[in-house]
N, C-alpha and C. Protein backbone atom coordinates (compact mmCIF):
# COMPACT_ATOMS: atom_id res chain seq x y z
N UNK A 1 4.63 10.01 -10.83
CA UNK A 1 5.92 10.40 -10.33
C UNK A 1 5.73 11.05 -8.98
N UNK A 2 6.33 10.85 -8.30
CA UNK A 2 6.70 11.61 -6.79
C UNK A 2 7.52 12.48 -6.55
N UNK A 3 7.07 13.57 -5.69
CA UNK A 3 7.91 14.77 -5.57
C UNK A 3 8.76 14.35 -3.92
N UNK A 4 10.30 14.62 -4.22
CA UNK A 4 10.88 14.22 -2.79
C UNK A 4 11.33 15.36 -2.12
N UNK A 5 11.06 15.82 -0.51
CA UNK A 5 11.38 16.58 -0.09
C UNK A 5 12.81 16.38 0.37
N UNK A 6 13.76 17.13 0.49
CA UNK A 6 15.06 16.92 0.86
C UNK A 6 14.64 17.26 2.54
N UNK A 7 15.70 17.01 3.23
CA UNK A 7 15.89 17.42 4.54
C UNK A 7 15.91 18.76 5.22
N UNK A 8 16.39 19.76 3.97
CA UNK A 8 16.95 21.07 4.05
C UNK A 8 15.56 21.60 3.45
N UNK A 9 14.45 21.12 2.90
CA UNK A 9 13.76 21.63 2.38
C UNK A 9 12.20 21.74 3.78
N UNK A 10 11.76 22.36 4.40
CA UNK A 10 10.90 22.54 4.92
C UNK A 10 9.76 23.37 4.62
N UNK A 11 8.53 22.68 4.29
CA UNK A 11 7.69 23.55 3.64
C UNK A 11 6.86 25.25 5.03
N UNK A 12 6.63 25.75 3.72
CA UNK A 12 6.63 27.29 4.36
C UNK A 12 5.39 26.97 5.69
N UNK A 13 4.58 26.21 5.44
CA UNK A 13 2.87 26.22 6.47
C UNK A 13 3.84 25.30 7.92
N UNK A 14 5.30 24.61 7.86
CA UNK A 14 5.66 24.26 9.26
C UNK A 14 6.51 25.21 9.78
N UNK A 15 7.14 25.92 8.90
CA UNK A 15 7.77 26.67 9.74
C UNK A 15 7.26 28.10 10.28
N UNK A 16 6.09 28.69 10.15
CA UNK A 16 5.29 29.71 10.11
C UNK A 16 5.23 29.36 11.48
N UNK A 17 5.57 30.19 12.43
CA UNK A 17 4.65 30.14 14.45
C UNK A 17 5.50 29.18 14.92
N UNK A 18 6.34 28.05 14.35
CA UNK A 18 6.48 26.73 14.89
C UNK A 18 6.61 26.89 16.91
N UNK A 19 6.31 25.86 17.42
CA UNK A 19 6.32 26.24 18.81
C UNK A 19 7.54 25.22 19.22
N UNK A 20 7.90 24.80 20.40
CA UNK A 20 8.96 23.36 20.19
C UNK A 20 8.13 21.99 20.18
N UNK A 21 7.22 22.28 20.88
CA UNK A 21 6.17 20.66 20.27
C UNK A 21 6.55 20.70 18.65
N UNK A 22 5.80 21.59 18.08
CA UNK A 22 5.70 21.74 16.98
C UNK A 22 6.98 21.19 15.90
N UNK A 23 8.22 21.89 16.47
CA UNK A 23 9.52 21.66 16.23
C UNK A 23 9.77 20.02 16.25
N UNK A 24 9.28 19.20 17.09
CA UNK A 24 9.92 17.75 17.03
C UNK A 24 8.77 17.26 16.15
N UNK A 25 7.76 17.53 15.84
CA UNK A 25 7.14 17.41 14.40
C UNK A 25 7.36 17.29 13.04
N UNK A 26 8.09 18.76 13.08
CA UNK A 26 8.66 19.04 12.12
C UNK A 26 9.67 17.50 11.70
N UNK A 27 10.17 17.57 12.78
CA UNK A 27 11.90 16.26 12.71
C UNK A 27 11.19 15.20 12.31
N UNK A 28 10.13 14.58 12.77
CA UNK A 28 9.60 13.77 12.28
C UNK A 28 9.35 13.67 11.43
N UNK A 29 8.27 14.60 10.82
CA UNK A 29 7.94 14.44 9.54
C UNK A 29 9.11 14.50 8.57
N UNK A 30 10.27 15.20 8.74
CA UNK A 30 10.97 15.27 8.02
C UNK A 30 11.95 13.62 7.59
N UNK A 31 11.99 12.99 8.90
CA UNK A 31 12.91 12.07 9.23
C UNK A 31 11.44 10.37 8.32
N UNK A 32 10.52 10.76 8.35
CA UNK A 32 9.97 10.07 7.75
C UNK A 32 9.15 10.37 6.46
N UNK A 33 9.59 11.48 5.47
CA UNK A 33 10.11 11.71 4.31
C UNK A 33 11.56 11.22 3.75
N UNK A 34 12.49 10.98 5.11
CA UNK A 34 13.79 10.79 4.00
C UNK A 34 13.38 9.15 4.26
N UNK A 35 12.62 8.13 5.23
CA UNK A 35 12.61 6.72 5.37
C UNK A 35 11.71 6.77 4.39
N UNK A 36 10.81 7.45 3.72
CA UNK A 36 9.60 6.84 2.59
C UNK A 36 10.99 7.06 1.19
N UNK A 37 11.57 7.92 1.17
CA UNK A 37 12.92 8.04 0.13
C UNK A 37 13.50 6.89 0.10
N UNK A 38 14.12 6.70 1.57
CA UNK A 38 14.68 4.72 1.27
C UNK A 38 14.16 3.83 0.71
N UNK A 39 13.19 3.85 1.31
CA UNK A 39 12.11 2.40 0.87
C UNK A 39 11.92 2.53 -0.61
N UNK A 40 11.62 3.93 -1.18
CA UNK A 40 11.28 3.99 -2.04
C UNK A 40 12.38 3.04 -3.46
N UNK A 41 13.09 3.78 -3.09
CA UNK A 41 15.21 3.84 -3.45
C UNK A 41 14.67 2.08 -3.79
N UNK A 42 14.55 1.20 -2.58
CA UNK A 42 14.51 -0.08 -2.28
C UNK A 42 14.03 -0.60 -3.33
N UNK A 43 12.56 -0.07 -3.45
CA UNK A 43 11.85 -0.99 -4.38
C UNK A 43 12.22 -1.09 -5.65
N UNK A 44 12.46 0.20 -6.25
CA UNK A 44 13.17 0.58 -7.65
C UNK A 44 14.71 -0.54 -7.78
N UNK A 45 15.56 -0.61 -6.85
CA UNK A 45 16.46 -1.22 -7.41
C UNK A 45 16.31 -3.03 -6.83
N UNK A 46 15.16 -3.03 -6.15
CA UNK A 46 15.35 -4.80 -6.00
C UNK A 46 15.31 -5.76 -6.78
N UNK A 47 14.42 -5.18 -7.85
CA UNK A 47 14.94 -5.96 -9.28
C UNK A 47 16.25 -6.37 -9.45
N UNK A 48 17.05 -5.05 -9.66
CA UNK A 48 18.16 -5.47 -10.70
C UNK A 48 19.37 -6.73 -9.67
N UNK A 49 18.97 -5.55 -8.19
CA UNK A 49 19.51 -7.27 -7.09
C UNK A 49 19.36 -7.89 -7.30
N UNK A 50 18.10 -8.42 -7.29
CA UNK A 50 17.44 -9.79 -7.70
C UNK A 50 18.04 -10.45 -8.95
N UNK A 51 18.27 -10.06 -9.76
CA UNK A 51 18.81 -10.25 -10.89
C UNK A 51 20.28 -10.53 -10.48
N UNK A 52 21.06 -9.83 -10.58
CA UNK A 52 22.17 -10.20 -9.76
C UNK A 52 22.85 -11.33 -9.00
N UNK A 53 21.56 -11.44 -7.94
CA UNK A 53 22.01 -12.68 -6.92
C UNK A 53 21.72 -13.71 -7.87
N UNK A 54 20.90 -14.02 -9.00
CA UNK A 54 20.47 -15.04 -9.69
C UNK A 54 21.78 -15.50 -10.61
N UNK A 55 22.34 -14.25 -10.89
CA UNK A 55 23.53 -14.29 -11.68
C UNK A 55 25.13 -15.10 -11.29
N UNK A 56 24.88 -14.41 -9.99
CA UNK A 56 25.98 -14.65 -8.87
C UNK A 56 25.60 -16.28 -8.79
N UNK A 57 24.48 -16.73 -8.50
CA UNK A 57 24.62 -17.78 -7.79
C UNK A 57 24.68 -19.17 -9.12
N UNK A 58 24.41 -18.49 -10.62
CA UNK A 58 25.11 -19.54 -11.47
C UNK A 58 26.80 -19.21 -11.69
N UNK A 59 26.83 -17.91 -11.59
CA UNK A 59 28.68 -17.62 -11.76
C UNK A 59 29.86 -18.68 -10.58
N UNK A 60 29.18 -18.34 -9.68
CA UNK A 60 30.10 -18.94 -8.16
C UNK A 60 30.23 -20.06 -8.08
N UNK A 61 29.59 -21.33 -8.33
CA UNK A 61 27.98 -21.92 -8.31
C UNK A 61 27.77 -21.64 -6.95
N UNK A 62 26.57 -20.77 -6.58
CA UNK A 62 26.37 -20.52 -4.76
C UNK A 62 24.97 -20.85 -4.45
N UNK A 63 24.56 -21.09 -3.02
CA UNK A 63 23.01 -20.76 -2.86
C UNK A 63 22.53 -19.10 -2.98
N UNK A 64 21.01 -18.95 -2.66
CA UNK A 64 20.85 -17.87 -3.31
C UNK A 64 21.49 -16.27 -1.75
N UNK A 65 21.35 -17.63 -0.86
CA UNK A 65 21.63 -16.70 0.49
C UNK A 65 23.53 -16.13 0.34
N UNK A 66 24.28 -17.10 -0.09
CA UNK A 66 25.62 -16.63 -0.19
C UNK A 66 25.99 -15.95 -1.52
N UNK A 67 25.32 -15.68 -2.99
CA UNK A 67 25.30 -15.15 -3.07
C UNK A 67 24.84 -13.28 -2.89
N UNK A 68 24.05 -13.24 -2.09
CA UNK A 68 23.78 -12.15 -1.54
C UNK A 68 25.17 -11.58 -0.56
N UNK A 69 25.87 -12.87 -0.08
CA UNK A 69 26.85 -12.38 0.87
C UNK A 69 27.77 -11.96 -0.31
N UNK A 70 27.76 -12.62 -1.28
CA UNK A 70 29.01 -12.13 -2.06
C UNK A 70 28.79 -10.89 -2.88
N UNK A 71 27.52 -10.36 -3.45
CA UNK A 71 27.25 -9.14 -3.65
C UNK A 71 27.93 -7.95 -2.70
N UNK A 72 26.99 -8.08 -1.06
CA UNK A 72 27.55 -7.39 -0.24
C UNK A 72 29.32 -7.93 0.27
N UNK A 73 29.77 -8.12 0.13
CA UNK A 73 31.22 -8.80 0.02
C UNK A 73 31.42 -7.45 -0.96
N UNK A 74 31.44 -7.79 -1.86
CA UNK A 74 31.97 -6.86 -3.20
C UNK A 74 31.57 -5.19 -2.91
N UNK A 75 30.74 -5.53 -2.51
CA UNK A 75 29.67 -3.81 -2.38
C UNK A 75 30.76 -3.27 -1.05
N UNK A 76 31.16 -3.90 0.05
CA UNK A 76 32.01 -3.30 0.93
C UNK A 76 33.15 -3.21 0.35
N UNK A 77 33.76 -4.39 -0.02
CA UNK A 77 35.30 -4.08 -0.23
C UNK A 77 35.79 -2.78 -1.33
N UNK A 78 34.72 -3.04 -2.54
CA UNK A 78 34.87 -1.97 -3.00
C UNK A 78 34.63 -0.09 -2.79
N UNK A 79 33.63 -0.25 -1.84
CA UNK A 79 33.08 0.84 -1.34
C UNK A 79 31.75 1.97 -2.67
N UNK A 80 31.31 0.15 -3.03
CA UNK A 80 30.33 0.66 -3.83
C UNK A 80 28.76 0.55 -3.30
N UNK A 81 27.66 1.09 -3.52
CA UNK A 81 26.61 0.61 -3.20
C UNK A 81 26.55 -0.70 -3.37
N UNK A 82 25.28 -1.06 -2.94
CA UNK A 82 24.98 -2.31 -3.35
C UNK A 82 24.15 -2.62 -4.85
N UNK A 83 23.30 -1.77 -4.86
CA UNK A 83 22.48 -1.27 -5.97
C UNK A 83 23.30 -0.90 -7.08
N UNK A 84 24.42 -0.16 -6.76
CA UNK A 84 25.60 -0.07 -8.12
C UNK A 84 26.29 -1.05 -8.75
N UNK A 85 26.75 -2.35 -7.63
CA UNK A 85 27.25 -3.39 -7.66
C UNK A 85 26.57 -3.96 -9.15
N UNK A 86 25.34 -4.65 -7.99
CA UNK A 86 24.27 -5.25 -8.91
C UNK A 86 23.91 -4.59 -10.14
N UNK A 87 23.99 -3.39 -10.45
CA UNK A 87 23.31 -2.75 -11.80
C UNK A 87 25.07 -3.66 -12.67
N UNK A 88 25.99 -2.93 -11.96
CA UNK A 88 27.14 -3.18 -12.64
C UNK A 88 27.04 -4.86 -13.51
N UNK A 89 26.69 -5.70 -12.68
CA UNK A 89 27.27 -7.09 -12.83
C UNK A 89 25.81 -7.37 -13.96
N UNK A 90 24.64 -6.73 -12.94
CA UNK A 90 23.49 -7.28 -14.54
C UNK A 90 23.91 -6.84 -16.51
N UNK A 91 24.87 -5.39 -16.07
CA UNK A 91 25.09 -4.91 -17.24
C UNK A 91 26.12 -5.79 -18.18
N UNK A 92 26.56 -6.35 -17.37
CA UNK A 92 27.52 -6.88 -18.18
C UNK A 92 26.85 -8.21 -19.30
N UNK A 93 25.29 -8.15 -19.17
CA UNK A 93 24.60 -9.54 -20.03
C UNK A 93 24.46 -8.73 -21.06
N UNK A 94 24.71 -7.03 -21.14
CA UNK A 94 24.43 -6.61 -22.68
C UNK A 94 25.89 -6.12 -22.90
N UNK A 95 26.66 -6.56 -22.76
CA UNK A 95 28.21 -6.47 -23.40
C UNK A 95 28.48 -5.62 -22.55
N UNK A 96 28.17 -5.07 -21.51
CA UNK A 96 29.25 -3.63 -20.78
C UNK A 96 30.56 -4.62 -20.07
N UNK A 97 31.39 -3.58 -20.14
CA UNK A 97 32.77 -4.32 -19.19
C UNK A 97 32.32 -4.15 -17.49
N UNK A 98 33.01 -4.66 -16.71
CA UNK A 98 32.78 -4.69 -15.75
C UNK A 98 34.32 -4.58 -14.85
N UNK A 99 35.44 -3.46 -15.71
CA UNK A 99 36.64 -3.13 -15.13
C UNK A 99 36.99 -2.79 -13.96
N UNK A 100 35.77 -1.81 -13.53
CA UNK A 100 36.29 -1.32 -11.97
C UNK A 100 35.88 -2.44 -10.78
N UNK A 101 34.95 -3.34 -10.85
CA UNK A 101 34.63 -3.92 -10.18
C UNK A 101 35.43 -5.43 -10.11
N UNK A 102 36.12 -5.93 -11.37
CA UNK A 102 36.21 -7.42 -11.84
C UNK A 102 37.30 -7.79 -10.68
N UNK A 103 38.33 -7.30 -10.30
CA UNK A 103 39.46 -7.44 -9.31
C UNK A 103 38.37 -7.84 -8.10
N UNK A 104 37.72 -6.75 -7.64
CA UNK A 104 37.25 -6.86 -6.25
C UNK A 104 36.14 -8.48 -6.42
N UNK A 105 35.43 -8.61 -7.52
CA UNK A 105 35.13 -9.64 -7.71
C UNK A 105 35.44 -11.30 -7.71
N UNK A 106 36.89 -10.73 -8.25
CA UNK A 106 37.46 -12.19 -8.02
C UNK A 106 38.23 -12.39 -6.44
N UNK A 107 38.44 -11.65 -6.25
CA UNK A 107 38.59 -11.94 -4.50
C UNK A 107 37.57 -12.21 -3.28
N UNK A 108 36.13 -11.81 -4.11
CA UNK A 108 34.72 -12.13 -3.24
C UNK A 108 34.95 -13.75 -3.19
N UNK A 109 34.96 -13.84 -4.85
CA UNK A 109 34.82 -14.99 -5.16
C UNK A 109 35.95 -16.11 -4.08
N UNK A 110 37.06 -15.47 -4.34
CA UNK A 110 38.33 -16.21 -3.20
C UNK A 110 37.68 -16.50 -1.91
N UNK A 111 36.85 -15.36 -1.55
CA UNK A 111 37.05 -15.28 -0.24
C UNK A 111 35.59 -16.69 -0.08
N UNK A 112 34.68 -16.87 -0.80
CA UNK A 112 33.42 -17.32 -0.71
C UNK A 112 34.11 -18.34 -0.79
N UNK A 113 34.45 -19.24 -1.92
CA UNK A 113 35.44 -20.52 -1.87
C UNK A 113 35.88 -20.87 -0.61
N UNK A 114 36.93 -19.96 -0.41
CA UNK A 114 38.01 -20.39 1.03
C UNK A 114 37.01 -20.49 2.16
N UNK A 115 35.75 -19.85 2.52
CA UNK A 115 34.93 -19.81 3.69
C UNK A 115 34.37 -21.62 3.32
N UNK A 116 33.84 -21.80 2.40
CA UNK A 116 33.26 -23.38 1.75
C UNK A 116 33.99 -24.65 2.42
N UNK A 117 35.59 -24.36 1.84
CA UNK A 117 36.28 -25.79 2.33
C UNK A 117 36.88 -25.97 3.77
N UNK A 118 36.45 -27.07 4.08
CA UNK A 118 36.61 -27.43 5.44
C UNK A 118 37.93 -27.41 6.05
């Protein structure tokens, strides 16, 4: 398991003397603790994406690239993550409902269609 430093959290040995060199150090290191947090974030949920777009692209029938657009489609309009999206839509293979999302879904879906025909 990994311990994550927050932003607000600065350990006691940088801020002791800091000088202003020192100070844009600090930002750094800090600013690449919260990018090892992203990535991290990343890897943990690319599964269940992955899963997802696989899902999407027998639901729609889509390639695997437009379903990704239609994930993120859904993930904006609704103003959900993307990672929430996808957990949402994988859950639904063990019976969960999928209420808050199903509206914004079927209008991805509209919108992916209507972009298709010529």
């Amino acid at each position: 398991m990994h311990q994550v430093t927050m932003h607000s959290e600065v350990p006691p040995l940088l801020t002791a003397g800091t000088s202003t060199g020192d100070g844009a150090l600090v930002a750094e290191l800090l600013e690449l603790r919260a990018r090892n947090e992203q990535l991290s974030q990343a890897l943990v949920s690319r599964p269940v994406i992955d899963q997802a777009r696989g899902m999407a692209m027998v639901l729609a029938p889509c390639s695997g690239d437009r379903s990704w657009d239609l994930l993120v489609d859904v993930s904006q309009h609704s103003n959900v993550k993307l990672r929430d999206v996808a957990a949402a839509l994988v859950a639904t293979t063990k019976g969960q409902e999928l209420p808050a999302l199903r509206r914004e879904w079927r209008r991805a879906l509209r919108r992916l269609h209507a972009q298709e025909r010529p």
